[in-house]
C-alpha atoms as a PDB file:
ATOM      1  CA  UNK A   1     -10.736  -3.724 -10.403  1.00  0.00           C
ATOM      2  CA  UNK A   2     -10.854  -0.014  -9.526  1.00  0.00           C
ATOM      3  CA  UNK A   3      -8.760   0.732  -6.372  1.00  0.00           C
ATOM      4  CA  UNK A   4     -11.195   2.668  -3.992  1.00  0.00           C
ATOM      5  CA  UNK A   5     -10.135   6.310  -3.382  1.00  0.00           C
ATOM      6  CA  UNK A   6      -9.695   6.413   0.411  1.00  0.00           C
ATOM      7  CA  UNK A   7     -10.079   9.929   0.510  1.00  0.00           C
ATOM      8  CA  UNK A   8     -13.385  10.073  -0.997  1.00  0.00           C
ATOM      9  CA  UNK A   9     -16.011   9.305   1.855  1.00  0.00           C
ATOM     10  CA  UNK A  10     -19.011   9.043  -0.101  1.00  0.00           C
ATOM     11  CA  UNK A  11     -17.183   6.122  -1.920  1.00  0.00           C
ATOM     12  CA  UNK A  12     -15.744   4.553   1.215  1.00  0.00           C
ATOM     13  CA  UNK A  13     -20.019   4.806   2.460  1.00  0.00           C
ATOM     14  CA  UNK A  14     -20.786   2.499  -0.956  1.00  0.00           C
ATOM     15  CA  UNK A  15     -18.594  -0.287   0.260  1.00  0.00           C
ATOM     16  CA  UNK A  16     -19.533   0.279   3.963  1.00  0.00           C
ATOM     17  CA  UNK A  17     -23.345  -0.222   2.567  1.00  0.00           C
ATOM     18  CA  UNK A  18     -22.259  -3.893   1.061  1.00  0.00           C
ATOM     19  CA  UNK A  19     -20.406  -4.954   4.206  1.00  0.00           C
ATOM     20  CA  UNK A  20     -23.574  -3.995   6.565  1.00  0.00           C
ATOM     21  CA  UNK A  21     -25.380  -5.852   4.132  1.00  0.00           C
ATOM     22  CA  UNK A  22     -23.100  -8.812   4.732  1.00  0.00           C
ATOM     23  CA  UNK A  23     -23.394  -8.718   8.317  1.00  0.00           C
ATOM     24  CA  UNK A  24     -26.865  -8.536   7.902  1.00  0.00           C
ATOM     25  CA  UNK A  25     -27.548 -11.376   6.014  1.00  0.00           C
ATOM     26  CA  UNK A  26     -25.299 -13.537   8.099  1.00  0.00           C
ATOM     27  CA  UNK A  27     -26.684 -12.773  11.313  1.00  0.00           C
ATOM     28  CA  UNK A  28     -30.557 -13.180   9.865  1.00  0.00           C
ATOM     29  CA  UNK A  29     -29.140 -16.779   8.211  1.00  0.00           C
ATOM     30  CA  UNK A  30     -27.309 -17.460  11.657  1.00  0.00           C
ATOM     31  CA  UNK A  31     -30.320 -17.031  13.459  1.00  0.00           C
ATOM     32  CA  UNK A  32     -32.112 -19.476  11.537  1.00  0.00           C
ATOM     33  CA  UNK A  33     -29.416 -22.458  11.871  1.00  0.00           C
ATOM     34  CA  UNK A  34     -30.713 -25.282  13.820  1.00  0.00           C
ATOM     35  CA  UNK A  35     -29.752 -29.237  14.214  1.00  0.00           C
ATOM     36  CA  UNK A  36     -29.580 -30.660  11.415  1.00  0.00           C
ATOM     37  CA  UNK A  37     -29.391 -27.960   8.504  1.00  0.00           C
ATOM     38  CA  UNK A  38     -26.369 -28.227   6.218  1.00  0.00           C
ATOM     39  CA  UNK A  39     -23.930 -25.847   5.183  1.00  0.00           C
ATOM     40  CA  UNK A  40     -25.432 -26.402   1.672  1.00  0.00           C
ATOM     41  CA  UNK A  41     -28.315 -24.986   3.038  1.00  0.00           C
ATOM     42  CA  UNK A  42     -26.788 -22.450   4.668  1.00  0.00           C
ATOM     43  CA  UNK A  43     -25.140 -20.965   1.900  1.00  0.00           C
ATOM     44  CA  UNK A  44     -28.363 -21.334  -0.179  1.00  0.00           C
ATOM     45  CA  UNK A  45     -30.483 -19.049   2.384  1.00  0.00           C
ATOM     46  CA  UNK A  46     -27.376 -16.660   2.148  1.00  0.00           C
ATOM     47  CA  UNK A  47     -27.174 -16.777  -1.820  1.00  0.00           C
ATOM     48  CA  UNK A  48     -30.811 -16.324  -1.839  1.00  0.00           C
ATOM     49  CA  UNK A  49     -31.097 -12.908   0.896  1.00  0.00           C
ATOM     50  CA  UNK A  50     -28.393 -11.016  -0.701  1.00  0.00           C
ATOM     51  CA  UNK A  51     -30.252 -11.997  -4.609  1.00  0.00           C
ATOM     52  CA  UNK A  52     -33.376 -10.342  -2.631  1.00  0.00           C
ATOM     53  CA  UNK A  53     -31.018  -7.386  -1.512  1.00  0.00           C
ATOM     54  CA  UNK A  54     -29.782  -5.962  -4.872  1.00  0.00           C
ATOM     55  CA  UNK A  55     -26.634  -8.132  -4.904  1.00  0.00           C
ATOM     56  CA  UNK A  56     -25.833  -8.721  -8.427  1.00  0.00           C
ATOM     57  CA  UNK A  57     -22.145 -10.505  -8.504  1.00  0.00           C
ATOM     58  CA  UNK A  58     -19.519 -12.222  -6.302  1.00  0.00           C
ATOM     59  CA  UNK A  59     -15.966 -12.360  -5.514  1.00  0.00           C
ATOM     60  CA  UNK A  60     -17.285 -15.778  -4.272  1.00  0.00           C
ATOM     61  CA  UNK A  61     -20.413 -17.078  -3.489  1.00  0.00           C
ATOM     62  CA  UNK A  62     -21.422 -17.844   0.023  1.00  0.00           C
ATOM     63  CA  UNK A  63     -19.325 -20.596   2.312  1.00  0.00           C
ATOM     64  CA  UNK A  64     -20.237 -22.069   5.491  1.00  0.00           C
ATOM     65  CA  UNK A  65     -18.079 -24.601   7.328  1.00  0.00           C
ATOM     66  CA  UNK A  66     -19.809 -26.581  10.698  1.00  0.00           C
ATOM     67  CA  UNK A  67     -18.013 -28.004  13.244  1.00  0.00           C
ATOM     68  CA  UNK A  68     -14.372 -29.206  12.876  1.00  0.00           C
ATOM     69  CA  UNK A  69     -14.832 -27.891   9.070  1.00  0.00           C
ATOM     70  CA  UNK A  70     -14.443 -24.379  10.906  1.00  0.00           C
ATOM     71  CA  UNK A  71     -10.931 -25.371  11.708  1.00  0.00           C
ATOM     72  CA  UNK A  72     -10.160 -26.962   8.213  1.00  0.00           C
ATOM     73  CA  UNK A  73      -9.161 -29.941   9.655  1.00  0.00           C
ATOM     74  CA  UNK A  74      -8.200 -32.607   7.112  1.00  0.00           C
ATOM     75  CA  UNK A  75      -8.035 -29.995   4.263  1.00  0.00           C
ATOM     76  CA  UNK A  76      -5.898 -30.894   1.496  1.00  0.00           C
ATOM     77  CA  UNK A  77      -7.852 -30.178  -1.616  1.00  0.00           C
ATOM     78  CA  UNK A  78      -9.435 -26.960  -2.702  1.00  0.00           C
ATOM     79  CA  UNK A  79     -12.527 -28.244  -3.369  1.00  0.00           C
ATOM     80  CA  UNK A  80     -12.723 -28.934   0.589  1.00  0.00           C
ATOM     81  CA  UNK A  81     -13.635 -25.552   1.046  1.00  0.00           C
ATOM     82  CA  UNK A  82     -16.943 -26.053  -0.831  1.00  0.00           C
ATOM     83  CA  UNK A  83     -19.708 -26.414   1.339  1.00  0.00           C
ATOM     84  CA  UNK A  84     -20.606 -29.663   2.098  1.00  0.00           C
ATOM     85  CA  UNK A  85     -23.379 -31.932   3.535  1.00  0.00           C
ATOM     86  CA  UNK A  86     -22.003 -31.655   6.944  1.00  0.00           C
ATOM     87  CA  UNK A  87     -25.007 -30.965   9.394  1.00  0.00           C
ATOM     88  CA  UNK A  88     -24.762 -29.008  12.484  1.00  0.00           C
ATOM     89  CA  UNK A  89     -25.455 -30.124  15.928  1.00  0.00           C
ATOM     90  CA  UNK A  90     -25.389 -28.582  19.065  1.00  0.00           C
ATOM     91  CA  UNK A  91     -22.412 -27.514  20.381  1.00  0.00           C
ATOM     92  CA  UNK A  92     -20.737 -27.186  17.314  1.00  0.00           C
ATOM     93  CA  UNK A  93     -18.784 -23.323  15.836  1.00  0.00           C
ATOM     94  CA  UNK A  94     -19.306 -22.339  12.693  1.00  0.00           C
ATOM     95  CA  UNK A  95     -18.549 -19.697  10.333  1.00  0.00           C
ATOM     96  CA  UNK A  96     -20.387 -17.829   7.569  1.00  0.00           C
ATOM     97  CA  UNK A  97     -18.175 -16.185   5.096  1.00  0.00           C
ATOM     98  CA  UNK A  98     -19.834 -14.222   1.750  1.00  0.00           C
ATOM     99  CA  UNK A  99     -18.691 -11.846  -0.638  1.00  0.00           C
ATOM    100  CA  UNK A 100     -20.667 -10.099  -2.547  1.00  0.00           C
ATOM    101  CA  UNK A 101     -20.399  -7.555  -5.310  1.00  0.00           C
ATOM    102  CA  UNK A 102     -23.537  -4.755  -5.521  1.00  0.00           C
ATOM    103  CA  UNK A 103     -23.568  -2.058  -8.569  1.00  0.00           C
ATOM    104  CA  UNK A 104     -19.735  -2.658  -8.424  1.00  0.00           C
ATOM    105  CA  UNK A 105     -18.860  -2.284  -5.097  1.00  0.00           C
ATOM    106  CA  UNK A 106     -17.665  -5.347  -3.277  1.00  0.00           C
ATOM    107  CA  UNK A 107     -17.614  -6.729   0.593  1.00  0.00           C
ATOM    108  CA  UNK A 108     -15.912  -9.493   1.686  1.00  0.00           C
ATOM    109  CA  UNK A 109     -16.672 -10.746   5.708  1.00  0.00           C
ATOM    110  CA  UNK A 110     -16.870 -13.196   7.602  1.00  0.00           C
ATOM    111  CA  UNK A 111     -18.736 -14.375  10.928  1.00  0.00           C
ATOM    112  CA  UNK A 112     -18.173 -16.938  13.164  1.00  0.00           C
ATOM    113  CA  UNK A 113     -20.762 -18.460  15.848  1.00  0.00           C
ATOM    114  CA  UNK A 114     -21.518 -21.308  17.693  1.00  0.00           C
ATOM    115  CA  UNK A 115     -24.955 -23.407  18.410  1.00  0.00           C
ATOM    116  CA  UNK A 116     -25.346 -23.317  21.800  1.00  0.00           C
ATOM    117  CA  UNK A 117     -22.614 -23.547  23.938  1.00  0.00           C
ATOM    118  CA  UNK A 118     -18.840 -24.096  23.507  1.00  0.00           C
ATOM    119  CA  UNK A 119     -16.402 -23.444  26.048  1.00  0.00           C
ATOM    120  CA  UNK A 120     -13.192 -23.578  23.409  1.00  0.00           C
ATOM    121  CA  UNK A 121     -15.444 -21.290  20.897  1.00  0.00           C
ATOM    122  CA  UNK A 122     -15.522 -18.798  23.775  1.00  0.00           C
ATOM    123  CA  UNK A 123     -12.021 -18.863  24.772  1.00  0.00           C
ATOM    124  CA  UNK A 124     -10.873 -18.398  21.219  1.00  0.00           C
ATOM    125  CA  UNK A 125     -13.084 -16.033  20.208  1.00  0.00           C
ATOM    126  CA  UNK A 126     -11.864 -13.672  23.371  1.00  0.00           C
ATOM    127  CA  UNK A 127      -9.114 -13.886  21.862  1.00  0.00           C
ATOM    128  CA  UNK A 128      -9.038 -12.903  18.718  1.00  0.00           C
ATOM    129  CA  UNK A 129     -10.362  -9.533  19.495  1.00  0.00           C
ATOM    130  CA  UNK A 130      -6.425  -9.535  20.304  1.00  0.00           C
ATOM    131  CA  UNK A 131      -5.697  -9.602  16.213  1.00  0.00           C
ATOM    132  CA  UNK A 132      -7.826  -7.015  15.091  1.00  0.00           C
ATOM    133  CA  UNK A 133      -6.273  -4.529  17.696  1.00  0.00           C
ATOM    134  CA  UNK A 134      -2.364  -6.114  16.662  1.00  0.00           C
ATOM    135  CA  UNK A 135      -2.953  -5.813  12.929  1.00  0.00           C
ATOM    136  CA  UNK A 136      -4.715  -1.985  12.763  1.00  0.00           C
ATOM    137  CA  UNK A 137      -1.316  -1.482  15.261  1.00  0.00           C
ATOM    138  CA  UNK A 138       1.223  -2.423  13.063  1.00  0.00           C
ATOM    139  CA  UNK A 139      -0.388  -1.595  10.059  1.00  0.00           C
ATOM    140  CA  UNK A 140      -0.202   2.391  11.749  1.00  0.00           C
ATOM    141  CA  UNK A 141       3.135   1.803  12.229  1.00  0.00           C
ATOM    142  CA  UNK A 142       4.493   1.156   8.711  1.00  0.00           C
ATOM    143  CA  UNK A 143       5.295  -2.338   8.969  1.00  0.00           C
ATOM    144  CA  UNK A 144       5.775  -4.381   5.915  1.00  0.00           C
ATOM    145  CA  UNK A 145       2.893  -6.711   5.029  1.00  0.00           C
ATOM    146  CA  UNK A 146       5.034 -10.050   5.751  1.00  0.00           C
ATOM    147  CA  UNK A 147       6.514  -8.810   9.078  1.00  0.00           C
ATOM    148  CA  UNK A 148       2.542  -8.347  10.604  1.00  0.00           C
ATOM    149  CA  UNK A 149       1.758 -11.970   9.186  1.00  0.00           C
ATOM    150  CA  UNK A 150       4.747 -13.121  11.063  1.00  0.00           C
ATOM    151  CA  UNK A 151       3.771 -11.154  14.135  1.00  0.00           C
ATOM    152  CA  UNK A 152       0.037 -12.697  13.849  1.00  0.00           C
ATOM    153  CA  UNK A 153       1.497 -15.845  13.734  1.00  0.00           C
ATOM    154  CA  UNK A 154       4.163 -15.689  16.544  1.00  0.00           C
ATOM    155  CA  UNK A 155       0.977 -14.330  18.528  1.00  0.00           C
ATOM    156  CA  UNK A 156      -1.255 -17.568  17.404  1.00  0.00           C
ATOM    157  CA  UNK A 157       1.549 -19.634  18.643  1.00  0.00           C
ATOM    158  CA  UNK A 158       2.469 -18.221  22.139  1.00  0.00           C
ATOM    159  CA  UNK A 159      -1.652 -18.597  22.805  1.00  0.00           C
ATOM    160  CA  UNK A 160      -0.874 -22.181  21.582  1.00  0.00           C
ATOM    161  CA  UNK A 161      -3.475 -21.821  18.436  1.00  0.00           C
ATOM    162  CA  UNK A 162      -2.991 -23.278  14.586  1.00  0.00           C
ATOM    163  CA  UNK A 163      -2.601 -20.759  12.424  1.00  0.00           C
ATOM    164  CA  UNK A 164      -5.833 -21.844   9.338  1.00  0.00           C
ATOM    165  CA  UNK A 165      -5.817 -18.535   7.070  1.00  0.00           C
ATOM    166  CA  UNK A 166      -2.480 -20.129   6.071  1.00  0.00           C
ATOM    167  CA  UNK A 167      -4.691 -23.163   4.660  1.00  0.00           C
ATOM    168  CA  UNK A 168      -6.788 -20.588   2.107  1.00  0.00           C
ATOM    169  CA  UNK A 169      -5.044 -20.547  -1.397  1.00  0.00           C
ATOM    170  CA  UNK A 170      -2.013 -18.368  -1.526  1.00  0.00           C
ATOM    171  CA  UNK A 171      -1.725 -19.043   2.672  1.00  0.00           C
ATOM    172  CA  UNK A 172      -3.687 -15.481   2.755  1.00  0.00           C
ATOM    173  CA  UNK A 173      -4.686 -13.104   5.663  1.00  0.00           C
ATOM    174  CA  UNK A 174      -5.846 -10.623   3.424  1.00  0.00           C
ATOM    175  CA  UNK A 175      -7.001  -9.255   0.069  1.00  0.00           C
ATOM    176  CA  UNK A 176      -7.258  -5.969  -2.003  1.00  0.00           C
ATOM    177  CA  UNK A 177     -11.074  -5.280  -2.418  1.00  0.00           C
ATOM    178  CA  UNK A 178     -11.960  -2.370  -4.929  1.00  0.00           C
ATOM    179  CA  UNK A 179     -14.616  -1.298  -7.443  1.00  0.00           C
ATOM    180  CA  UNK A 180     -15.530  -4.559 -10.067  1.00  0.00           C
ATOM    181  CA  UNK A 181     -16.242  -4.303 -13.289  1.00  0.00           C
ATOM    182  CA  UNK A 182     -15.213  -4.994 -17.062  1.00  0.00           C
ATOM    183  CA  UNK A 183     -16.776  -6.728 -20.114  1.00  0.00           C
ATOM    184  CA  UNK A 184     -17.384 -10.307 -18.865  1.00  0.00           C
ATOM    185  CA  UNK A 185     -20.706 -11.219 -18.055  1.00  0.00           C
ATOM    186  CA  UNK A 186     -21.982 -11.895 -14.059  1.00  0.00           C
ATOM    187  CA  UNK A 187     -21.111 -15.106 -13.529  1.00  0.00           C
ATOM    188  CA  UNK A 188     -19.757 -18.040 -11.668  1.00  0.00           C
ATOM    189  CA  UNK A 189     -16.838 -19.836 -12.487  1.00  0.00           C
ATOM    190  CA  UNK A 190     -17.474 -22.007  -8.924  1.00  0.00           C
ATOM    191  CA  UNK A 191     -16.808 -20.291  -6.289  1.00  0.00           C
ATOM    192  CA  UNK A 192     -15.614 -17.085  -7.595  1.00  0.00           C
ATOM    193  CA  UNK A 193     -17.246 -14.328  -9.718  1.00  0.00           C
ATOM    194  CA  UNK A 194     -16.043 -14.186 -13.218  1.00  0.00           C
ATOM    195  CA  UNK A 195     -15.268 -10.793 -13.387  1.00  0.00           C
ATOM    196  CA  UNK A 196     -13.522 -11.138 -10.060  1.00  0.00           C
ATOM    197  CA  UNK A 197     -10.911 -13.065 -11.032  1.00  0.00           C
ATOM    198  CA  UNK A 198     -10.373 -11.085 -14.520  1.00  0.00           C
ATOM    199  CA  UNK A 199      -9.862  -8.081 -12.230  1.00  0.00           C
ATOM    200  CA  UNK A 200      -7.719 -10.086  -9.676  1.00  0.00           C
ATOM    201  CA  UNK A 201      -6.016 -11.771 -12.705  1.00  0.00           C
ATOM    202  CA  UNK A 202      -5.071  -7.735 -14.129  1.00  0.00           C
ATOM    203  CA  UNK A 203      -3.751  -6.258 -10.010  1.00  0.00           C
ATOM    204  CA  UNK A 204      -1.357  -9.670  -9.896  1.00  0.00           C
ATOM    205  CA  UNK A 205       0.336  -8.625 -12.547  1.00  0.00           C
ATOM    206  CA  UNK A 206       0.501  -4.895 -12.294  1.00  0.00           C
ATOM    207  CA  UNK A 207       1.051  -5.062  -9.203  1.00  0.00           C
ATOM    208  CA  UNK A 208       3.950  -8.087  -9.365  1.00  0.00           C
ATOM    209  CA  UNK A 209       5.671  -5.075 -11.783  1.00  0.00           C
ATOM    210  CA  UNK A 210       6.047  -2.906  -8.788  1.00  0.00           C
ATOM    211  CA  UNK A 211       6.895  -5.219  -6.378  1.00  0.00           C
ATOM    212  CA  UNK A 212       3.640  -5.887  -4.372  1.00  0.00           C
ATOM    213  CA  UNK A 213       0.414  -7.633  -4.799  1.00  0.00           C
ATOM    214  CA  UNK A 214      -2.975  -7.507  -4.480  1.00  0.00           C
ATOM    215  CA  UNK A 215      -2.835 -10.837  -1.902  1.00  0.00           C
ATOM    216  CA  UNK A 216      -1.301 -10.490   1.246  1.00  0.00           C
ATOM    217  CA  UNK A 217       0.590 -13.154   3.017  1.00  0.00           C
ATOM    218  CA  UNK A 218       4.254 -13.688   4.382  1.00  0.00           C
ATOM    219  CA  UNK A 219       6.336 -14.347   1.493  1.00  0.00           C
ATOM    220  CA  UNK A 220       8.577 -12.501  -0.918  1.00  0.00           C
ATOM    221  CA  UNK A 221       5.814 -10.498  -2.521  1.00  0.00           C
ATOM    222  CA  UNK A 222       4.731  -9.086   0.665  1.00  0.00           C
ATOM    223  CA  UNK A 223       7.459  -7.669   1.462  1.00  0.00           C
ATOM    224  CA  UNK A 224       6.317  -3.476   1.114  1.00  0.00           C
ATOM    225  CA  UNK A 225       4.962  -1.164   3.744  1.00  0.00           C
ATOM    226  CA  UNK A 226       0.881  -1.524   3.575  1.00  0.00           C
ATOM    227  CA  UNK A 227      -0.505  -0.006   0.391  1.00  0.00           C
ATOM    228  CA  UNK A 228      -2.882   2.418  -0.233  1.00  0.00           C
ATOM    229  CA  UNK A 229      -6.676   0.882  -0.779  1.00  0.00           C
ATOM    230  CA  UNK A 230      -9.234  -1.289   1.036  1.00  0.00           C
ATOM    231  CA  UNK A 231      -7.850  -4.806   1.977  1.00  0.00           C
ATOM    232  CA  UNK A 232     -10.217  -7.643   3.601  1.00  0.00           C
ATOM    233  CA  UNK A 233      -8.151  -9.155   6.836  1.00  0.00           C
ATOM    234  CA  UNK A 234      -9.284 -12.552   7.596  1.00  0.00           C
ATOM    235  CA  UNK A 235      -6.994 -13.576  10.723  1.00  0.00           C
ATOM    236  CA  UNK A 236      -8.294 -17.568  11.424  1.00  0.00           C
ATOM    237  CA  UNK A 237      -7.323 -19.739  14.053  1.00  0.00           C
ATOM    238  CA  UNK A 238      -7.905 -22.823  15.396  1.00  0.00           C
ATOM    239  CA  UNK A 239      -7.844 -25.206  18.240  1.00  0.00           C
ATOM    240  CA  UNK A 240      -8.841 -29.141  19.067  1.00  0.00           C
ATOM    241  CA  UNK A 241     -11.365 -29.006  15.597  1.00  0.00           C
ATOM    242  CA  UNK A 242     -12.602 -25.772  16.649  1.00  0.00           C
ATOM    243  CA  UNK A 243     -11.732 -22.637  14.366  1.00  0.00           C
ATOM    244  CA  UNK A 244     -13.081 -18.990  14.450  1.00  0.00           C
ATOM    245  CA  UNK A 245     -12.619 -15.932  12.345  1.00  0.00           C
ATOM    246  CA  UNK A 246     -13.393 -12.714  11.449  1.00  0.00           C
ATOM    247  CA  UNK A 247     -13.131 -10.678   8.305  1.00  0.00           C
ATOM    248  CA  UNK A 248     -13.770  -6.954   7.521  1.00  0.00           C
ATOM    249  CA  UNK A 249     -12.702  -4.110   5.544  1.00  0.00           C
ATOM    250  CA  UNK A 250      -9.456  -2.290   6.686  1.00  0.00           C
ATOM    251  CA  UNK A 251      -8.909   0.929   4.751  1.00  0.00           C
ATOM    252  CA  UNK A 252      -5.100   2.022   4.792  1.00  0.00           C
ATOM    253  CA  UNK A 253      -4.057   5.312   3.406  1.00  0.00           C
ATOM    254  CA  UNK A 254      -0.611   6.890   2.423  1.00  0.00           C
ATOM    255  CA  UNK A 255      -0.219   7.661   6.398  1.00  0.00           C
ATOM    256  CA  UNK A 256      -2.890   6.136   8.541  1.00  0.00           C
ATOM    257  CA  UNK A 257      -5.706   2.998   8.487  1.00  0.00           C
ATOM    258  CA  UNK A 258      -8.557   2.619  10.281  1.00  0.00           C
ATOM    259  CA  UNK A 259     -11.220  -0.180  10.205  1.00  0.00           C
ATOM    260  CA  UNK A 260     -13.876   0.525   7.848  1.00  0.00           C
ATOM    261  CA  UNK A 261     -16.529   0.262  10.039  1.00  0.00           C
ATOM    262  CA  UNK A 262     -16.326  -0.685  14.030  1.00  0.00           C
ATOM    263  CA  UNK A 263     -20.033  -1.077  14.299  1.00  0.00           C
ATOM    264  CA  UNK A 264     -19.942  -4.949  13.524  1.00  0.00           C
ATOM    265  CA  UNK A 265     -21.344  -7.931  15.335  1.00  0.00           C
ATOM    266  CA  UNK A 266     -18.307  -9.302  16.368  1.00  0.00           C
ATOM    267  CA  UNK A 267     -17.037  -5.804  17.876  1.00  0.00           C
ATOM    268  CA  UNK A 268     -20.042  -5.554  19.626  1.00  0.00           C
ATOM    269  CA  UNK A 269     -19.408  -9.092  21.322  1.00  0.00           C
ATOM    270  CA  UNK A 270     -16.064  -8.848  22.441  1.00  0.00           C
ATOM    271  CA  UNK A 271     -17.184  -5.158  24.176  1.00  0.00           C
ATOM    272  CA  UNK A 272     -20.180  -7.338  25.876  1.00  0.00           C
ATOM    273  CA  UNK A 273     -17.760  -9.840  27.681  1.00  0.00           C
ATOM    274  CA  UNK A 274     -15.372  -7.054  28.284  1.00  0.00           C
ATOM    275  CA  UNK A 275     -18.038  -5.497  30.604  1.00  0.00           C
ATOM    276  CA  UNK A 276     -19.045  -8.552  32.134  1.00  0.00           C
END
């Protein structure tokens, strides 16, 4: 995996193509849900747009988790994360999560929404406009990696929220995302691409040699001011089987960060109720 050069904005426009291509899809797929589809089904109309839109590898293939699925409740196995034959019925969140990899350049969001109406989905949702404003805060501010997981999660407790990124292998809230490439072919090894986690395979270890890693969480490894590069931030939490999310692209330089791109759907919500 090729670490993107932050200060080259024709590369930074590449990956900002494949995330608006993301959004894209899961909007078009999340206007199509309905009673009754499955996140199966889901994930197939995803896998089957972004084929259609030049998309030619994965860090994973699509995921899609209905109802109390968007909360992770009852997870204890990995393969739980799989989609599933759950069905969606009204009322119910959900989220749509896909990562795709086009001519190299990789995206990894996701986008949370709810059929119909649900009063908890709303109130949590509000709410985690807070995280994306904390994070790009004390990411600004030179803050070690661990110390802003343990500030997102002293926030999700005083609003009296489960923390659920800490459920996703290696209890992440974020990942390095970067140029993919290599030898291997362009496939699956279920969910993730093949060359994905040659690359990812390659940064742990580097990056373990200098004291840091490509995976960003709370514990010892975490433990460095931000580095330099493009890192997908996934803050999830949860409530009474309800769970919502977002994840973009945050791009952190030797001094700064800024959010890759603030012309999202979810931005565009939370400014929507904030003028109500």
């Amino acid at each position: 995996m090729t670490l993107a050069r932050t200060h080259d904005e024709a590369e930074l426009e590449r990956f900002r193509d494949v995330q608006r291509l993301c959004y894209q899809c899961a909007e078009e797929v999340a206007a199509t849900l309905e009673p009754g589809v499955t996140e199966r089904e889901a994930c197939r109309r995803m896998r089957r747009l972004l084929r259609g839109r030049g998309v030619d590898d994965w860090l994973h293939t699509p995921f899609a988790w209905f109802g109390d699925r968007s909360a992770f409740r009852g997870f204890k196995l990995p393969t739980q994360f799989l989609p599933s034959a759950a069905r969606l019925e009204e009322g119910m969140p959900y989220i749509l999560d896909v990562a795709p990899v086009r001519d190299g350049y990789a995206a990894d969001i996701g986008y949370g929404g709810v059929l119909g109406e649900n009063r908890i989905w709303e109130r949590l949702d509000t709410d985690l406009a807070g995280y994306r404003t904390l994070i790009l805060r004390l990411v600004r501010e030179r803050r070690t990696f661990a110390d802003i997981y343990a500030e997102v999660d002293a926030l999700i407790e005083r609003q009296g929220y489960r923390n659920r990124h800490a459920e996703y292998p290696g209890r992440v809230i974020g990942h390095q995302v970067g140029i993919i490439g290599g030898v291997l072919p362009k496939r699956v090894g279920f969910p993730f691409g093949v060359r994905f986690l040659q690359t990812i395979g390659r940064e742990l270890v580097k990056e373990r040699l200098e004291g840091r890693s490509p995976l960003w969480n709370g514990a010892a490894q975490s433990q460095h001011p931000p580095t330099p590069g493009l890192w997908a931030v996934e803050p999830h939490i949860g409530f009474r089987g309800v769970g919502v999310k977002f994840e973009e692209i945050l791009v952190v330089t030797e001094d700064d960060a800024y959010w890759l791109d603030d012309d999202l759907p979810h931005v565009h919500r939370w400014a929507r109720r904030e003028a109500r």
